[in-house]
N, C-alpha and C. Protein backbone atom coordinates (compact mmCIF):
# COMPACT_ATOMS: atom_id res chain seq x y z
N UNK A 1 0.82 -1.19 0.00
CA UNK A 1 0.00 0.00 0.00
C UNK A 1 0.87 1.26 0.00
N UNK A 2 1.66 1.20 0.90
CA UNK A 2 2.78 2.27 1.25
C UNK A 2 3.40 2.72 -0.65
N UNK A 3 3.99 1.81 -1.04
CA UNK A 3 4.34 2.28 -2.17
C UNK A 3 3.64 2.64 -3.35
N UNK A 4 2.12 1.87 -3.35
CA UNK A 4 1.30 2.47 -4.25
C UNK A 4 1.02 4.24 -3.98
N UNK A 5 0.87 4.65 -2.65
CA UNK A 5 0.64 5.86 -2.40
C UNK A 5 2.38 6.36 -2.54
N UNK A 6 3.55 5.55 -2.44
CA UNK A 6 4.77 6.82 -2.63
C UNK A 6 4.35 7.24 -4.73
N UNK A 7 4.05 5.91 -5.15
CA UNK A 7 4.16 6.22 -6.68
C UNK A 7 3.05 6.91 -7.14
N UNK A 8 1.79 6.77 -6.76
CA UNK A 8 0.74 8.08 -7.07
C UNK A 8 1.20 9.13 -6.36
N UNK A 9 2.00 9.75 -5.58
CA UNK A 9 2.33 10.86 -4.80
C UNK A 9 3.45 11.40 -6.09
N UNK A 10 4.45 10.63 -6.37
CA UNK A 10 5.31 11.08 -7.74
C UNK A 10 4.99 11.05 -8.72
N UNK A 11 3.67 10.40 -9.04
CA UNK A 11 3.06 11.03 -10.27
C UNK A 11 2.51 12.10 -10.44
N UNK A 12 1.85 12.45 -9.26
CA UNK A 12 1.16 13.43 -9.11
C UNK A 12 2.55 15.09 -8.73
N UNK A 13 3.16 14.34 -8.28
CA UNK A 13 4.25 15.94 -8.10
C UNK A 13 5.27 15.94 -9.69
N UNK A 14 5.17 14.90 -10.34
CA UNK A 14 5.87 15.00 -12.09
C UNK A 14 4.81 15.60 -12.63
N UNK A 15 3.85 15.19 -12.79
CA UNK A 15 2.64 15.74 -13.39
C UNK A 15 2.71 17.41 -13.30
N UNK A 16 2.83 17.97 -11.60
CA UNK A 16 2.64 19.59 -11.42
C UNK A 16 4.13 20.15 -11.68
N UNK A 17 5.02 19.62 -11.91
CA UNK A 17 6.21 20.44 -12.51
C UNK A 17 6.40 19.96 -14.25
N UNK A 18 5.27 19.33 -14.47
CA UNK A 18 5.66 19.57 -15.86
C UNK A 18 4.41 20.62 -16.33
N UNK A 19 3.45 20.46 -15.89
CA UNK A 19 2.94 21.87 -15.60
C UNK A 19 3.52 23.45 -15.21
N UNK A 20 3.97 22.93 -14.31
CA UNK A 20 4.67 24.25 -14.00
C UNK A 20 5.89 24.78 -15.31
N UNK A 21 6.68 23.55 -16.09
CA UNK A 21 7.62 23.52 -16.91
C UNK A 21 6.99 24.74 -18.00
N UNK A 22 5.60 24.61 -18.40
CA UNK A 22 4.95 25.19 -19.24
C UNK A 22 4.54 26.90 -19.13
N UNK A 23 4.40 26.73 -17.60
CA UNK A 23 3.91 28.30 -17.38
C UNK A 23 5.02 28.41 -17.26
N UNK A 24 6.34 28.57 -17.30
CA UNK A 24 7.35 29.67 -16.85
C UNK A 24 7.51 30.12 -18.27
N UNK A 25 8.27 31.77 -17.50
CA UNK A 25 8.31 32.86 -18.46
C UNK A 25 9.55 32.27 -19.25
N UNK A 26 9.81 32.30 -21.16
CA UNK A 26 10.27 32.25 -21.67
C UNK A 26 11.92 33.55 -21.10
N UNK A 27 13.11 32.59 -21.42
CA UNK A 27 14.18 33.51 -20.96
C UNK A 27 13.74 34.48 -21.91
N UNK A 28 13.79 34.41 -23.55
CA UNK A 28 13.81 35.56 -24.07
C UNK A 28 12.27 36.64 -24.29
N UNK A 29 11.75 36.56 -23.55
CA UNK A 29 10.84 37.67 -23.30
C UNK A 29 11.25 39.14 -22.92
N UNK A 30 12.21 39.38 -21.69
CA UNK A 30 12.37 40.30 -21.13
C UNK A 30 13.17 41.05 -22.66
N UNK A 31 13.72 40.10 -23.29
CA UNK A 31 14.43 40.28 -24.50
C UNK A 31 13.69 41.06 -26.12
N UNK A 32 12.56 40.29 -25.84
CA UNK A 32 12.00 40.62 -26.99
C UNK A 32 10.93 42.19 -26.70
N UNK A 33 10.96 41.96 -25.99
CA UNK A 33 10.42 43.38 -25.17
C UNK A 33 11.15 44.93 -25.26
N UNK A 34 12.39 44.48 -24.83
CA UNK A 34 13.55 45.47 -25.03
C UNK A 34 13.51 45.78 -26.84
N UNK A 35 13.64 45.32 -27.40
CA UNK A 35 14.01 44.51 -28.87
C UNK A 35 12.83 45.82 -29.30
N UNK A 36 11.62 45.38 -28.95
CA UNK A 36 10.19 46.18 -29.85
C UNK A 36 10.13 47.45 -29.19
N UNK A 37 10.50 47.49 -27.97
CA UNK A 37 10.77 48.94 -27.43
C UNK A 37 11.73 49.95 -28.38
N UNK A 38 12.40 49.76 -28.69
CA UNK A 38 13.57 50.11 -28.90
C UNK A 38 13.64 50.51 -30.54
N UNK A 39 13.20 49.60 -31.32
CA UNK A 39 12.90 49.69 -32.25
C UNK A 39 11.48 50.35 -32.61
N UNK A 40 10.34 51.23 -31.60
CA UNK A 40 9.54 51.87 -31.83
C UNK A 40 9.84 53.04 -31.61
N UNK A 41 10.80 53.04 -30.83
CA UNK A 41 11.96 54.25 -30.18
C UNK A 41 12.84 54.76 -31.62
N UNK A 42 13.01 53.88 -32.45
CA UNK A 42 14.21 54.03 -33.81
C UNK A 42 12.93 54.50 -34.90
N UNK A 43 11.91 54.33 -34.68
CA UNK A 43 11.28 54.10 -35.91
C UNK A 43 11.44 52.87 -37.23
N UNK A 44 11.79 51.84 -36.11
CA UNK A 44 12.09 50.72 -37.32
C UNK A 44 11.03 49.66 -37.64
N UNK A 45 11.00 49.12 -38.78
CA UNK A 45 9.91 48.11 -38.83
C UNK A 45 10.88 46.82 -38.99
N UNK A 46 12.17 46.63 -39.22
CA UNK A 46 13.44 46.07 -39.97
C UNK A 46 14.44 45.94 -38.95
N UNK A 47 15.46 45.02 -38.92
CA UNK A 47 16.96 45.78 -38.42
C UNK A 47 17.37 44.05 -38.63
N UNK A 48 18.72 43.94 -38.59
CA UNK A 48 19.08 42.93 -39.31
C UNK A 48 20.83 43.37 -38.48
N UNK A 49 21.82 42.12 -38.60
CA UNK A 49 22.75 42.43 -37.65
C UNK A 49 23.51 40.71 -38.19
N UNK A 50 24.80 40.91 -38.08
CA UNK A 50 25.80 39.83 -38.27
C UNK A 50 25.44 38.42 -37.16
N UNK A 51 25.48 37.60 -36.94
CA UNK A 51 25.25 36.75 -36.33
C UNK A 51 26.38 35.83 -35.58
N UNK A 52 26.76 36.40 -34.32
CA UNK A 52 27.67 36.20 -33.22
C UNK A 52 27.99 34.65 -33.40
N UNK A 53 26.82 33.90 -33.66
CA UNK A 53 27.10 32.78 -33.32
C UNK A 53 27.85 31.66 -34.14
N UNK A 54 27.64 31.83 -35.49
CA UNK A 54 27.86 31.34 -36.79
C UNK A 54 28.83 32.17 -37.82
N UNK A 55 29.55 31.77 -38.17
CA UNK A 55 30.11 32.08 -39.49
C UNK A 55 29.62 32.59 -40.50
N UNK A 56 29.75 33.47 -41.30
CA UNK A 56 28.55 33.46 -42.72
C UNK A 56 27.27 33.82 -42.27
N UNK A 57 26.68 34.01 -41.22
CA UNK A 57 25.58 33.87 -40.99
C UNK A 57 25.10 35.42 -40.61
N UNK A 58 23.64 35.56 -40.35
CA UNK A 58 22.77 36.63 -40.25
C UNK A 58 21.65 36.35 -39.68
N UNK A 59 21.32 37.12 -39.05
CA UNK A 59 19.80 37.59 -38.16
C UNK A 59 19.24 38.60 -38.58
N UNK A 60 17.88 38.50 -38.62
CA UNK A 60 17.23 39.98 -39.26
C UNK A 60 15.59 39.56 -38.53
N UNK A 61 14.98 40.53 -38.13
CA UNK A 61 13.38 40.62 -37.78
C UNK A 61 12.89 41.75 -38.32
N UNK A 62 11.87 41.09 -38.39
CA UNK A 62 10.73 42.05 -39.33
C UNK A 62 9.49 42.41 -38.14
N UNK A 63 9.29 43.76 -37.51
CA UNK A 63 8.47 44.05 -37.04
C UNK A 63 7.50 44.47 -37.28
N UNK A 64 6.43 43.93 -36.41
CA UNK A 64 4.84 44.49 -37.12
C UNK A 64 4.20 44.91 -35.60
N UNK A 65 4.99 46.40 -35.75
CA UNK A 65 4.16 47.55 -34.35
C UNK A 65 3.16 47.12 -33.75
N UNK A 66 3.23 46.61 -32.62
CA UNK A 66 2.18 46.20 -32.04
C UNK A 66 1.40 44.41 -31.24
N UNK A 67 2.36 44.13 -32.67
CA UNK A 67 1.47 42.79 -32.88
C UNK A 67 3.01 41.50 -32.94
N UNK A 68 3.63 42.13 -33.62
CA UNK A 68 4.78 40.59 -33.25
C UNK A 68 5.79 40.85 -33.87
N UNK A 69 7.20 39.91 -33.78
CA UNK A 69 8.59 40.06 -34.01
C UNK A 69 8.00 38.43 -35.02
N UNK A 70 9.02 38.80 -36.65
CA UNK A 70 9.12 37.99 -36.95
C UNK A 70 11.19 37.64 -37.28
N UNK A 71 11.65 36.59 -36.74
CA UNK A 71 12.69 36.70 -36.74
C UNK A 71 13.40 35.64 -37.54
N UNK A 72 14.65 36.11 -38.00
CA UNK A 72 15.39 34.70 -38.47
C UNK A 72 16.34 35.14 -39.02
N UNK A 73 17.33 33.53 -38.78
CA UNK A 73 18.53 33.75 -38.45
C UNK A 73 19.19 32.19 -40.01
N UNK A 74 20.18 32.62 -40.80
CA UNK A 74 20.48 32.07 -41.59
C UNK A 74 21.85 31.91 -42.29
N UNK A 75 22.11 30.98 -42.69
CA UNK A 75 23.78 31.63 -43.43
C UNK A 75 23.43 32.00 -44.58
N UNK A 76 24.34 32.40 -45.19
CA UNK A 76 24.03 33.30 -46.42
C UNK A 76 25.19 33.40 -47.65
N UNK A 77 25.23 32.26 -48.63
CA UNK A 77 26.10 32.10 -49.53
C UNK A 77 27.08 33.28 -49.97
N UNK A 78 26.51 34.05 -50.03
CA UNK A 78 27.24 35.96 -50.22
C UNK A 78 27.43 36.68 -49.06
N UNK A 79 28.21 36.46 -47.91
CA UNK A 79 28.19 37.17 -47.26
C UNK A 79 28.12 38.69 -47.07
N UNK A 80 29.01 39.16 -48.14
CA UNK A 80 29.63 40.56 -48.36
C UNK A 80 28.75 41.33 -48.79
N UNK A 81 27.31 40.52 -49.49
CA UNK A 81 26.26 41.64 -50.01
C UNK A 81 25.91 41.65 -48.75
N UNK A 82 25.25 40.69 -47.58
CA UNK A 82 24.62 41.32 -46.49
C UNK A 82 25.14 42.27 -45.94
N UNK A 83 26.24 42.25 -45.46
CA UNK A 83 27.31 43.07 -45.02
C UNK A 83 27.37 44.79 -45.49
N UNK A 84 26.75 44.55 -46.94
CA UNK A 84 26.78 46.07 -47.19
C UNK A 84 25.38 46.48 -46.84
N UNK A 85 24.34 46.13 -47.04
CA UNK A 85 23.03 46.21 -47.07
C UNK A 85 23.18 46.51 -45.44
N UNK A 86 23.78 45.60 -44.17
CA UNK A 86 23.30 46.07 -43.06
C UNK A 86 24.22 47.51 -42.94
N UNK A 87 25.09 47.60 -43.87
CA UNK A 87 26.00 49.22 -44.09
C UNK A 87 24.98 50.16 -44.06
N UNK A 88 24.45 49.97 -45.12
CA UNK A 88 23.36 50.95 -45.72
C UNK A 88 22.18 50.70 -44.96
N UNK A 89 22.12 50.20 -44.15
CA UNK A 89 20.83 49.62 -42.78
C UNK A 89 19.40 49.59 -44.02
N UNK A 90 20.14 48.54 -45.14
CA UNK A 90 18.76 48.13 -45.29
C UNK A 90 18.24 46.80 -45.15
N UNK A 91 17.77 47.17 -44.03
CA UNK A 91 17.33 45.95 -43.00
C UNK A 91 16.33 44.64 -43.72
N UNK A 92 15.37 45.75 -43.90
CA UNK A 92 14.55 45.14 -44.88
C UNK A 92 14.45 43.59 -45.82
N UNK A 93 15.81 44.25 -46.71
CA UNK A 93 16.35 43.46 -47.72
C UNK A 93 17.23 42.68 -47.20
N UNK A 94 17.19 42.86 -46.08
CA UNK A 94 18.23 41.31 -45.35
C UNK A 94 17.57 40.34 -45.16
N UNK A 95 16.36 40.90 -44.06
CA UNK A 95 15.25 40.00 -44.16
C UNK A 95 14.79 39.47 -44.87
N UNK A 96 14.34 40.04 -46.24
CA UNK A 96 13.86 39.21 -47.27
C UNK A 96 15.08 37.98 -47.73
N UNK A 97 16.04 38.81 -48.04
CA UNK A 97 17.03 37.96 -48.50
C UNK A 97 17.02 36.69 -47.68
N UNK A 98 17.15 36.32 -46.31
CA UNK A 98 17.59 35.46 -45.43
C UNK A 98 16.17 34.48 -45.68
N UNK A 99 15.27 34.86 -45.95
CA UNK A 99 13.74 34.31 -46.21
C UNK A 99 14.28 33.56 -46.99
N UNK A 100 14.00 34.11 -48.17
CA UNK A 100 13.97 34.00 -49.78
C UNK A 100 15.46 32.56 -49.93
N UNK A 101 16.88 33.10 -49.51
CA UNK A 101 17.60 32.55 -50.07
C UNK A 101 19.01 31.74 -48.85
N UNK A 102 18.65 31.63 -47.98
CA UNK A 102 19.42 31.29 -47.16
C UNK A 102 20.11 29.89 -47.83
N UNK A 103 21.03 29.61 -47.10
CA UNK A 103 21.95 28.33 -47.32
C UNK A 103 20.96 27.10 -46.65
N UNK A 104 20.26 25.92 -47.76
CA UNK A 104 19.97 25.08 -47.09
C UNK A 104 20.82 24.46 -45.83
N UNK A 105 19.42 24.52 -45.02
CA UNK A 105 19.74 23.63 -43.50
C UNK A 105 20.19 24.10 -42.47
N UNK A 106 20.38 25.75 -42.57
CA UNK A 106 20.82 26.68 -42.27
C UNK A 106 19.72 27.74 -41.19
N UNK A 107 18.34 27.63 -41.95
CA UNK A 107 17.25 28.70 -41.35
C UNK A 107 17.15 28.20 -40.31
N UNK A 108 16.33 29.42 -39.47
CA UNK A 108 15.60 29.37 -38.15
C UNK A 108 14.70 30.54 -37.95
N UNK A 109 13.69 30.33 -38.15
CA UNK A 109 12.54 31.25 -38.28
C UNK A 109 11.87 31.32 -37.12
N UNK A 110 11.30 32.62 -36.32
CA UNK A 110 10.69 32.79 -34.93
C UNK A 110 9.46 33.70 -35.44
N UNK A 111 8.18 33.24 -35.05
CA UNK A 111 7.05 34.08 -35.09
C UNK A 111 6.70 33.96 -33.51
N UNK A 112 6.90 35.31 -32.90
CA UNK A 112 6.82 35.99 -31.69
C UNK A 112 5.50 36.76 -31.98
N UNK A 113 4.49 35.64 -31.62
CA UNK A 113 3.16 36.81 -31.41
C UNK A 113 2.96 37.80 -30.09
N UNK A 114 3.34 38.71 -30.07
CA UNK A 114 2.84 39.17 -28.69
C UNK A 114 4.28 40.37 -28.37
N UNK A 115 5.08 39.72 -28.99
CA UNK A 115 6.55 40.04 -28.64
C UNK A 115 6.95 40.16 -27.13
N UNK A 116 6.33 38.94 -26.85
CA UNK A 116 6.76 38.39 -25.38
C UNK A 116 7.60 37.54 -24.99
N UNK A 117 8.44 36.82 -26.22
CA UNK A 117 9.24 35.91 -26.10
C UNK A 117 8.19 34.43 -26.44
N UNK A 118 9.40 33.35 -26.66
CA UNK A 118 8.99 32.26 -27.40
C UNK A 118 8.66 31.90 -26.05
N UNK A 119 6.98 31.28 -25.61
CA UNK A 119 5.73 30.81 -24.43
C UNK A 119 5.62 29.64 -25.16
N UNK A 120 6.44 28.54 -24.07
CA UNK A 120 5.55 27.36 -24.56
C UNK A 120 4.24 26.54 -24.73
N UNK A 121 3.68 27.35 -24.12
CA UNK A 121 1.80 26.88 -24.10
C UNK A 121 1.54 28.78 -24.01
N UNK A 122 0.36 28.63 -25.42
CA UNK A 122 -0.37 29.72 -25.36
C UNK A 122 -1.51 30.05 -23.96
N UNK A 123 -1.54 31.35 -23.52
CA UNK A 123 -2.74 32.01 -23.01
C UNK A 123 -3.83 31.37 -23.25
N UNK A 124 -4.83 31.90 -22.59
CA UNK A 124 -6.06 31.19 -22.68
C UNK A 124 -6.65 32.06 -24.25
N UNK A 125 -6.85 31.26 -25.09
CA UNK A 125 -7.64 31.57 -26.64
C UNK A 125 -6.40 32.63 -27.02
N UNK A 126 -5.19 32.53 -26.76
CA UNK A 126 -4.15 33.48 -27.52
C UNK A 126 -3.74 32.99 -28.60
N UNK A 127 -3.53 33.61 -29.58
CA UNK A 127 -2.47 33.62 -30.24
C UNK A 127 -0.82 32.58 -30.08
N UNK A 128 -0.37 31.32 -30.12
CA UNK A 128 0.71 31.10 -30.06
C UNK A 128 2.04 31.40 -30.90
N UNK A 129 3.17 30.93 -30.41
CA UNK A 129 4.19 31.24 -30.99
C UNK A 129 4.60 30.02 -31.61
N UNK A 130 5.46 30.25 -32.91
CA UNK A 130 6.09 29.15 -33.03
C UNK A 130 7.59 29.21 -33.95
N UNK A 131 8.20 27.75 -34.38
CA UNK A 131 9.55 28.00 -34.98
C UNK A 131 9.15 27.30 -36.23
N UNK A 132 10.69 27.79 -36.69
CA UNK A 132 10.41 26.41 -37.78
C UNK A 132 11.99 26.52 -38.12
N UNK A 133 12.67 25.11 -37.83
CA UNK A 133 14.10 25.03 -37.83
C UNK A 133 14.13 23.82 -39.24
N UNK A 134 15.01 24.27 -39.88
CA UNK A 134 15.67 23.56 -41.11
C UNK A 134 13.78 23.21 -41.97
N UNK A 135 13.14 24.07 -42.26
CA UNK A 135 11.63 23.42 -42.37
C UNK A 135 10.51 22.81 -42.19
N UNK A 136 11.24 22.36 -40.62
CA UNK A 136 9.96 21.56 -39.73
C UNK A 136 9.38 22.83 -38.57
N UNK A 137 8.04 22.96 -39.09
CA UNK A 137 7.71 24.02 -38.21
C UNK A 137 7.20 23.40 -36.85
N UNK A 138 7.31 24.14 -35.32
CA UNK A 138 7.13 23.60 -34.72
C UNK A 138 5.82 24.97 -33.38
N UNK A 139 4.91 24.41 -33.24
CA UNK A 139 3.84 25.20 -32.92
C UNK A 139 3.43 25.59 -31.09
N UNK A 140 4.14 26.40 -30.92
CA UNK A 140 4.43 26.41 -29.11
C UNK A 140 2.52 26.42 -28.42
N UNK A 141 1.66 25.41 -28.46
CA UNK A 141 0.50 25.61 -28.53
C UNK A 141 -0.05 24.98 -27.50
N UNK A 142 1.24 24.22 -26.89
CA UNK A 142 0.93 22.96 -25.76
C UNK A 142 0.52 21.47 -26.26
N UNK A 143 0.00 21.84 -27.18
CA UNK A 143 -0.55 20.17 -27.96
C UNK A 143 0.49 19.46 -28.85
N UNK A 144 1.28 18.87 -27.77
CA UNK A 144 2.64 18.18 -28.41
C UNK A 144 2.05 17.39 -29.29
N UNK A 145 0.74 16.67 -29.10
CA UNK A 145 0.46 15.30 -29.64
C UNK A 145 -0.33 15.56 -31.01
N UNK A 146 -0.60 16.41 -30.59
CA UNK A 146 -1.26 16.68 -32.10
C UNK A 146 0.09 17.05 -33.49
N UNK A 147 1.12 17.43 -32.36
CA UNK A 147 2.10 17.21 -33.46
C UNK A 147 3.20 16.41 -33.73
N UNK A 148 2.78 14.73 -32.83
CA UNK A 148 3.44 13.57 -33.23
C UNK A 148 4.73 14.25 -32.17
N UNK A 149 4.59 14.62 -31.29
CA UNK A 149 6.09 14.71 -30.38
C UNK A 149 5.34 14.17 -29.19
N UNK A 150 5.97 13.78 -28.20
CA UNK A 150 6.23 13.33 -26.46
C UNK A 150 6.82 14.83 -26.19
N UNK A 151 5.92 14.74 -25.10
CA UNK A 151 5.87 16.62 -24.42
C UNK A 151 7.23 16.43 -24.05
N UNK A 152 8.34 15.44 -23.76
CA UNK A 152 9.69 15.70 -23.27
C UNK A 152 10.39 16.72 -24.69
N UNK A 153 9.82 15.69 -25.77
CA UNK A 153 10.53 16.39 -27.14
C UNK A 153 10.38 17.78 -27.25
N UNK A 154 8.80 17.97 -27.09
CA UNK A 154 8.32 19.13 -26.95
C UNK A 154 9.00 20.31 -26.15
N UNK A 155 8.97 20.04 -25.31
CA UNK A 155 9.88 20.61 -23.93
C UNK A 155 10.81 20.92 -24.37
N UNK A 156 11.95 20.05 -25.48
CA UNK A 156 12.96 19.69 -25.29
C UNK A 156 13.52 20.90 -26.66
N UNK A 157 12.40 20.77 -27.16
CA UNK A 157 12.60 21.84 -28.55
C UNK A 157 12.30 23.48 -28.19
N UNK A 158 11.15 23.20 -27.19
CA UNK A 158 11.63 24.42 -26.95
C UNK A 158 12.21 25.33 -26.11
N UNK A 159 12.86 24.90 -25.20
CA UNK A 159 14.16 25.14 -24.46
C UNK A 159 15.02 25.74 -25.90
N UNK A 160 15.18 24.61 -27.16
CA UNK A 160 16.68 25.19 -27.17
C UNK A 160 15.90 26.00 -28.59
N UNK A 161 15.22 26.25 -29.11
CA UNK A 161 14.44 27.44 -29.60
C UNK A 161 14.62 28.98 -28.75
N UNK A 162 14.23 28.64 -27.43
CA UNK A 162 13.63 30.35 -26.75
C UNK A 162 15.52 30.55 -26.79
N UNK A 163 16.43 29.91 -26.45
CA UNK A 163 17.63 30.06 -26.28
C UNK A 163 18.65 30.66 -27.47
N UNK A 164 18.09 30.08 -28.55
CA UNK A 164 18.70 30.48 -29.62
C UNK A 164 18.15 31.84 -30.07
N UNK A 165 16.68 32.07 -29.83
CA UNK A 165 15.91 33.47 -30.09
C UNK A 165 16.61 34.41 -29.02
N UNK A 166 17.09 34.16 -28.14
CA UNK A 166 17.83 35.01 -26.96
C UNK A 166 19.18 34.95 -28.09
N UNK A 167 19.41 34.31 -28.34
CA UNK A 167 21.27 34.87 -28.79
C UNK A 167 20.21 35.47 -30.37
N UNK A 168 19.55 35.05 -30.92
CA UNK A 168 19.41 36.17 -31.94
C UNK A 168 18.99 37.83 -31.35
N UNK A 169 18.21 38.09 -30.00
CA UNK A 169 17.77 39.32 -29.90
C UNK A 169 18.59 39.78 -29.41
N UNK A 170 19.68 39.24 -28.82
CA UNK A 170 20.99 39.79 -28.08
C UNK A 170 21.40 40.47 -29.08
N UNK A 171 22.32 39.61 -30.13
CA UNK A 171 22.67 40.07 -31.77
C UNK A 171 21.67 41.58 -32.30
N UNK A 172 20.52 41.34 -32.44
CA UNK A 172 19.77 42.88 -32.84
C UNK A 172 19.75 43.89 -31.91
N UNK A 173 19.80 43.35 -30.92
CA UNK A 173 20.14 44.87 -29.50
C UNK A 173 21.13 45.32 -30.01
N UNK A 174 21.99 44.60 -29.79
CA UNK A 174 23.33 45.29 -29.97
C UNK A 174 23.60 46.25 -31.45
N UNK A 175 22.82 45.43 -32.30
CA UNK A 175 23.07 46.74 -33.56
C UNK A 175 22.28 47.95 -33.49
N UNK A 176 21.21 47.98 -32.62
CA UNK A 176 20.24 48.89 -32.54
C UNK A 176 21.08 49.72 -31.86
N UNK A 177 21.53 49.53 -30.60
CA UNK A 177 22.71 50.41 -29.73
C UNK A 177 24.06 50.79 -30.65
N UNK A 178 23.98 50.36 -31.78
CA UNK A 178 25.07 50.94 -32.65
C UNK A 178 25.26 52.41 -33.25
């Protein structure tokens, strides 16, 4: 008896921290916050910035005042054209470019509804966030199963999603402070 009640007692306390796993605040929120501040402060809808992390590579978000950060981060066969374009801060055309033509296997795309940072379970009737790495999009909505993952996977993707969106908004702060 004793151990049937220790193992329903640990199911029941795995159960409320993987709950709890869900409500905590995304690291890059406080991030993406700064990010849309800042850039309503610049008058930017654009800004685009070398990418700390990678070689060849680039970050660029496309803002839509109000409503969300769309971000992404890519290598980029020509480096030297991005390079001038973020010269000439046209942000814009980085973004598109990094869309349009990135180096397969390379993308990482962030739709930040809210520009609260990547939330792994949406609000009640909100809007969610989601990624989409090398073309598998992945939908921060809470319903792992509906998208063929085990909530560990789930979990597990997006940990290193909100992490990588933190080293991309780090990367655009810093050019904005340029």
């Amino acid at each position: 008896m004793r151990a049937l009640v220790r193992g329903t007692l640990a199911a029941v306390l795995f159960a409320g921290s993987s709950v709890n796993g869900l409500a905590q605040e995304p690291k890059s929120g406080a991030l993406a916050k700064q990010l849309a501040s800042a850039m309503d402060a610049a008058k930017l809808d654009s800004l685009a910035a070398k990418d700390p992390a990678a070689a060849d590579a680039f970050v660029s978000v496309l803002y839509i005042t109000g409503l969300q950060l769309l971000a992404v981060s890519a290598k980029y066969s020509a480096p030297q054209l991005l390079d001038e374009k973020i010269g000439k801060k046209d942000y814009r055309e980085v973004y598109i470019d990094l869309q349009s033509s990135a180096s397969p296997g390379s993308k990482f795309f962030v739709e930040d509804l809210g520009m609260d940072g990547l939330k792994a379970k949406r609000d009640n009737d909100q809007p969610f966030d989601s990624v989409e790495i090398n073309g598998k999009r992945t939908a921060f909505d809470g319903e792992w199963k509906k998208q063929q993952l085990s909530e560990a996977d789930y979990m597990k993707t997006h940990q290193a999603a909100d992490e990588r969106y933190v080293q991309m908004l780090t990367a655009l702060l810093a050019q904005i402070k340029k």
